[in-house]
Protein backbone atom coordinates (compact mmCIF):
# COMPACT_ATOMS: atom_id res chain seq x y z
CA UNK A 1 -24.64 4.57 29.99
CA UNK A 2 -21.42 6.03 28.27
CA UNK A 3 -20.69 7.47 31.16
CA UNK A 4 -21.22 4.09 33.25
CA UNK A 5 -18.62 2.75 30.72
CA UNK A 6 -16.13 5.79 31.27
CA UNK A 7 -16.72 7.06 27.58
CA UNK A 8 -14.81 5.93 24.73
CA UNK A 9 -11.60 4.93 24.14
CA UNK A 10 -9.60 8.09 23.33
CA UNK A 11 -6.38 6.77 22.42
CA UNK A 12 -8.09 3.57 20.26
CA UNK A 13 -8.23 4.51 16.68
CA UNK A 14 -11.67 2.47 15.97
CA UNK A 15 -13.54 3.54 18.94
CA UNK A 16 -16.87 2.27 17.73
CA UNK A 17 -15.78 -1.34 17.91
CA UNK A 18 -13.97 -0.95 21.19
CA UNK A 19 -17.09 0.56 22.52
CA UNK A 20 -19.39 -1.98 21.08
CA UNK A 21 -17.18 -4.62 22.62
CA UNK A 22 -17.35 -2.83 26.09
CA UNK A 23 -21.17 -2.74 25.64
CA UNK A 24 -21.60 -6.51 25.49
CA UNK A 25 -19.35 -6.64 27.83
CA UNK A 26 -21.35 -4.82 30.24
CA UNK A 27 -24.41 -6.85 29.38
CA UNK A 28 -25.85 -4.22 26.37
CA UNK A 29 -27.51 -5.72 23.45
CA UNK A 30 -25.91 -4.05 20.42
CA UNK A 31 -27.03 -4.42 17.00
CA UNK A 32 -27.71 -2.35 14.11
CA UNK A 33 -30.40 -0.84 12.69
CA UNK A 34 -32.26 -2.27 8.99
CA UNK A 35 -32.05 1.56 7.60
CA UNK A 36 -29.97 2.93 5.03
CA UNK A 37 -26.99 5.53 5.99
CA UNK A 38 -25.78 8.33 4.47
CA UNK A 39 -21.81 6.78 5.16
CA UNK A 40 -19.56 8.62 2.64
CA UNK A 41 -17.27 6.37 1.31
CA UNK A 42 -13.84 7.54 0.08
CA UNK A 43 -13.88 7.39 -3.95
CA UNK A 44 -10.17 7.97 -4.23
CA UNK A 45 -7.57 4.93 -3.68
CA UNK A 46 -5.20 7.36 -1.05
CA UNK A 47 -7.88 8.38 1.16
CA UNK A 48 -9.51 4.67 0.99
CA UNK A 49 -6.38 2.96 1.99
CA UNK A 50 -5.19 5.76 4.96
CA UNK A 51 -9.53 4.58 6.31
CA UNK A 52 -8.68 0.97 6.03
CA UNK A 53 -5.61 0.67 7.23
CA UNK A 54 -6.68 2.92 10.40
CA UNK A 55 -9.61 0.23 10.86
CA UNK A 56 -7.54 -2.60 10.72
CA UNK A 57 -4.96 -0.98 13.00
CA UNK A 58 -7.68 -0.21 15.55
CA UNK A 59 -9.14 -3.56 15.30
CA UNK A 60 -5.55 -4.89 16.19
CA UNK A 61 -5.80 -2.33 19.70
CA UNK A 62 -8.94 -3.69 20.56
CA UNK A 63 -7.45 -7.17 19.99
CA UNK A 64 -4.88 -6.63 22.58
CA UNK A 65 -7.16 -4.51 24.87
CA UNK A 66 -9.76 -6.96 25.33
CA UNK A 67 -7.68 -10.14 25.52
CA UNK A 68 -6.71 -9.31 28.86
CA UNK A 69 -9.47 -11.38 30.33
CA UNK A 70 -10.42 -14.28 27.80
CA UNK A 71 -12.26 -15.88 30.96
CA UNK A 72 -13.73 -12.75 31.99
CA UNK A 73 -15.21 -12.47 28.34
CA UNK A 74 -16.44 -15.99 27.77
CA UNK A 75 -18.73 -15.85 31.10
CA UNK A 76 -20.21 -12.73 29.89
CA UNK A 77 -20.41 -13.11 26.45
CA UNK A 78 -20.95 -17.11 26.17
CA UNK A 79 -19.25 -19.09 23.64
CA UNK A 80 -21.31 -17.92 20.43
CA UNK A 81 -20.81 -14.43 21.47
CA UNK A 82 -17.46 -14.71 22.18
CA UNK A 83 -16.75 -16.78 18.81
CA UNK A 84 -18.61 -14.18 16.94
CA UNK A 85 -16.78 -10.83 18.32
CA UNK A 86 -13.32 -12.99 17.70
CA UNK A 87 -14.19 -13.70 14.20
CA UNK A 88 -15.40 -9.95 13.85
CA UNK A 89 -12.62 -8.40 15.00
CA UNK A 90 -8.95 -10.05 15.00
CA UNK A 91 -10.78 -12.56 12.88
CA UNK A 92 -11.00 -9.72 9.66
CA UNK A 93 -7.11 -8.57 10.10
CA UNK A 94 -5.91 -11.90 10.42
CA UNK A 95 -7.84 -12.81 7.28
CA UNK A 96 -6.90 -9.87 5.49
CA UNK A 97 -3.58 -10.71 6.33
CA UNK A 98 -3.39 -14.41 5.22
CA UNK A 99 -5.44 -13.12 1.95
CA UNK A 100 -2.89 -12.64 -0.43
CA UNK A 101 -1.01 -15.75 0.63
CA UNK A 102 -4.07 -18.12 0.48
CA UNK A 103 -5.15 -17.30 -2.77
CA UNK A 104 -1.22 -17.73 -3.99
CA UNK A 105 -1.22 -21.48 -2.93
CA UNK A 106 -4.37 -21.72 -4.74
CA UNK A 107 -3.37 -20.84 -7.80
CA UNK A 108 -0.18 -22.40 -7.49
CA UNK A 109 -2.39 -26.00 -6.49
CA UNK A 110 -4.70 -25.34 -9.62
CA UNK A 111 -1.55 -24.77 -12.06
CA UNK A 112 0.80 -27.65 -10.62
CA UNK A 113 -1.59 -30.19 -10.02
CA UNK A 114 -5.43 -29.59 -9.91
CA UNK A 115 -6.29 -33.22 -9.85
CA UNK A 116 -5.38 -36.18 -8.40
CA UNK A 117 -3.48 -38.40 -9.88
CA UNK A 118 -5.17 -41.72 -9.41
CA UNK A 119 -8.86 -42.23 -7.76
CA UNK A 120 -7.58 -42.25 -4.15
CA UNK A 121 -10.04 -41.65 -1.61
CA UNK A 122 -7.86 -39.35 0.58
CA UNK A 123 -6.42 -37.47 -2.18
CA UNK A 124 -9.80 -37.03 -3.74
CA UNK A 125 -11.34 -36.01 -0.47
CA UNK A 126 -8.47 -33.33 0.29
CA UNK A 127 -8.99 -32.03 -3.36
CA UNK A 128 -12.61 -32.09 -2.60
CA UNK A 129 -12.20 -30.32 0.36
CA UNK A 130 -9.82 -27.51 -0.57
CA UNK A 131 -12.39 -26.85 -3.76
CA UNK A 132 -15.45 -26.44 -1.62
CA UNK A 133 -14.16 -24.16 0.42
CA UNK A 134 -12.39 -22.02 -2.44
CA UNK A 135 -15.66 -21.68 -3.93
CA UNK A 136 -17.81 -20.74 -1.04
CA UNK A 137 -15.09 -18.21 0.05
CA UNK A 138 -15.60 -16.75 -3.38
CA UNK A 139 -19.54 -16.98 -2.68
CA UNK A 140 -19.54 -15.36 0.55
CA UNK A 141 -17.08 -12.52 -0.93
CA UNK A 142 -19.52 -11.59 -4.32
CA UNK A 143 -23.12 -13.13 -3.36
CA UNK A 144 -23.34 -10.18 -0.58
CA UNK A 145 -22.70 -7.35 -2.86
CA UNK A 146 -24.29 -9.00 -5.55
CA UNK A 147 -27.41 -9.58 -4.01
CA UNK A 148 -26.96 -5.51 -2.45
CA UNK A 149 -26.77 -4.11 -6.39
CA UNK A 150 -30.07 -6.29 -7.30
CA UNK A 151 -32.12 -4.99 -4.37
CA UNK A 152 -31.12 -1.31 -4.22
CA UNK A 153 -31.64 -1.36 -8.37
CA UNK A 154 -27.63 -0.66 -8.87
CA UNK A 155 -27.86 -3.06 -12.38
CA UNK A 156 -24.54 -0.89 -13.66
CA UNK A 157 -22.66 -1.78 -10.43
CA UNK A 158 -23.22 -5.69 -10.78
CA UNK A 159 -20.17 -6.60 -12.92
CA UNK A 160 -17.85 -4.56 -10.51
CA UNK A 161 -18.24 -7.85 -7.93
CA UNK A 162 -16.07 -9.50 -10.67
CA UNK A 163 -13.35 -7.12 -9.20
CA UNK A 164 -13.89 -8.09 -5.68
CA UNK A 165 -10.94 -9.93 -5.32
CA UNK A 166 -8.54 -7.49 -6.27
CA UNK A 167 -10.47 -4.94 -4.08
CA UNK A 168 -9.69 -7.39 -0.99
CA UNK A 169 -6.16 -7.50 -1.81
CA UNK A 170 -6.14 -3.71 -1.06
CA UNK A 171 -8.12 -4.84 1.89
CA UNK A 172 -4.81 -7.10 2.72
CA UNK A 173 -2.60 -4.24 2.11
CA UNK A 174 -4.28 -2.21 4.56
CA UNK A 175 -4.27 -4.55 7.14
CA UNK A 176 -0.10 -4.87 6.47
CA UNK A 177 0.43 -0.99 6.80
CA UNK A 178 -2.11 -0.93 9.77
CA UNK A 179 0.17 -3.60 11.39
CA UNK A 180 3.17 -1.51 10.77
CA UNK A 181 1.58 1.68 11.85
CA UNK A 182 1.23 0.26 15.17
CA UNK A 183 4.29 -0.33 15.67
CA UNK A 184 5.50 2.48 14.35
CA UNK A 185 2.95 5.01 14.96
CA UNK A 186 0.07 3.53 17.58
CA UNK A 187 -1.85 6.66 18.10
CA UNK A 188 -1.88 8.35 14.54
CA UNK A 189 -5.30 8.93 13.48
CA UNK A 190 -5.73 8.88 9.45
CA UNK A 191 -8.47 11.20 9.59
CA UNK A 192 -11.19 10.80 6.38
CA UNK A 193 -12.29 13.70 4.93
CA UNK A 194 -15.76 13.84 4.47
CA UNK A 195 -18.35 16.40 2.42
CA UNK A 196 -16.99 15.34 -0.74
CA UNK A 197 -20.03 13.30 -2.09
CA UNK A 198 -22.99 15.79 -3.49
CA UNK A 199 -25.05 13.07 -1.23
CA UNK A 200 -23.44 14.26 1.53
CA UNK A 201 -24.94 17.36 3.22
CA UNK A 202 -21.73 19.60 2.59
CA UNK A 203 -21.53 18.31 -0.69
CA UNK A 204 -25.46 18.81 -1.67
CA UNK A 205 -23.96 22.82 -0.20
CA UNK A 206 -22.19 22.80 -2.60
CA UNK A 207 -23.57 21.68 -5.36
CA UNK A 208 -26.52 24.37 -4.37
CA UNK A 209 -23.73 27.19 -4.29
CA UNK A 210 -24.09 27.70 -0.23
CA UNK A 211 -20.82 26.47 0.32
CA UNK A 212 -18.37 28.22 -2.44
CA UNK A 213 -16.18 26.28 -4.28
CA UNK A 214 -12.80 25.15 -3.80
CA UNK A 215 -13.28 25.88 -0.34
CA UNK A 216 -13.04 23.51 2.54
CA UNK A 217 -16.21 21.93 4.62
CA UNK A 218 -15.82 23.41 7.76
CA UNK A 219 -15.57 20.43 10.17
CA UNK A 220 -15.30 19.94 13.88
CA UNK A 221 -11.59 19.80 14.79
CA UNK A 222 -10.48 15.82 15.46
CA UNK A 223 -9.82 14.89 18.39
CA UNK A 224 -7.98 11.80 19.26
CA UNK A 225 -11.57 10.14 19.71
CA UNK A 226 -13.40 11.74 17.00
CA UNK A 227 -14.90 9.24 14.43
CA UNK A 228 -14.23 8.88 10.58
């Protein structure tokens, strides 16, 4: 199949979503699977920011890579799959992007004027409007990982949503850098180091003294394809 496809993008700094694109593109069905992974997240801001900004940098490539045929795409993918891959993937940079600036005219709304003045229908309805969907963009950004502490048990973790907005404004300032990197620097891949985590299988070395300490997992070396 990969090789059907030619293999991965080598020079695309998200791979996995260029692939996944190419997939449905061929006619694949990909989805994901209900288990739980052993993904090691980066617990340091440096290291979390270099990941996200080289996802939202290789979201932008596959933006321009598979824009080339928009016709091409809607045949094969129909219009729910092709509404659904564009709100995945240049939908979550340009989001990220207008973040910080959406929530700035909301504030500045809710501190100049947050009510009408008089009980005008159009003014009330706008108002209406522009509340609703404030609120349910705060739902759909804390009722996820909300409802993720509550079923894995996480009770200490559930007042952390609070922070969620601040978390996607480093989300925001990812997407920024990853907009200048590609300009800058297209093909530079901010390799994550993994085998930190004592969940991790170099890290539970580790912990069990196999690996000594202080010294670093030994890891494949990255190529310009390899994942992280």
């Amino acid at each position: 199949m990969l090789r059907d496809l030619h293999g991965w993008d080598a020079w695309n700094v998200t791979e996995d979503a260029d692939l996944g694109l190419r997939l449905s593109l061929a006619g694949y069905r990909v989805g994901d699977l209900p288990l739980s992974t052993l993904e090691e997240a980066p617990a340091r801001i440096r290291p979390w920011l270099r990941q996200r900004t080289r996802w939202m940098k290789g979201f932008v490539q596959t933006t321009i890579t598979h824009s080339r045929h928009p016709v091409r795409a809607f045949r094969r993918l129909g219009p729910l799959g092709l509404l659904c891959a564009v709100a995945m993937v240049p939908g979550t940079v340009v989001s990220a992007l207008a973040y910080p600036f959406g929530i700035a005219l909301a504030v500045w709304h809710l501190a100049a004027d947050p009510l009408p003045a008089a009980p005008d229908f159009v003014a009330n309805l706008v108002t209406a409007t522009g509340a609703t969907v404030f609120a349910a963009g705060l739902g759909a950004m804390g009722l996820p990982a909300l409802a993720g502490c509550l079923r894995r048990g996480w009770w200490s973790l559930a007042p952390w949503v609070l922070m969620l907005p601040l978390y996607y404004g480093l989300v925001s300032a990812a997407a920024w850098l990853g907009l200048l990197e590609l300009l800058v620097a297209p093909y530079r891949w901010n390799k994550t180091e993994h085998g930190l985590s004592a969940t991790s299988r170099t890290g539970a070395m580790r912990e069990r003294g196999i690996v000594r300490a202080g010294a670093p997992p030994r890891r494949r070396r990255p190529g310009p394809g390899a994942s992280g």
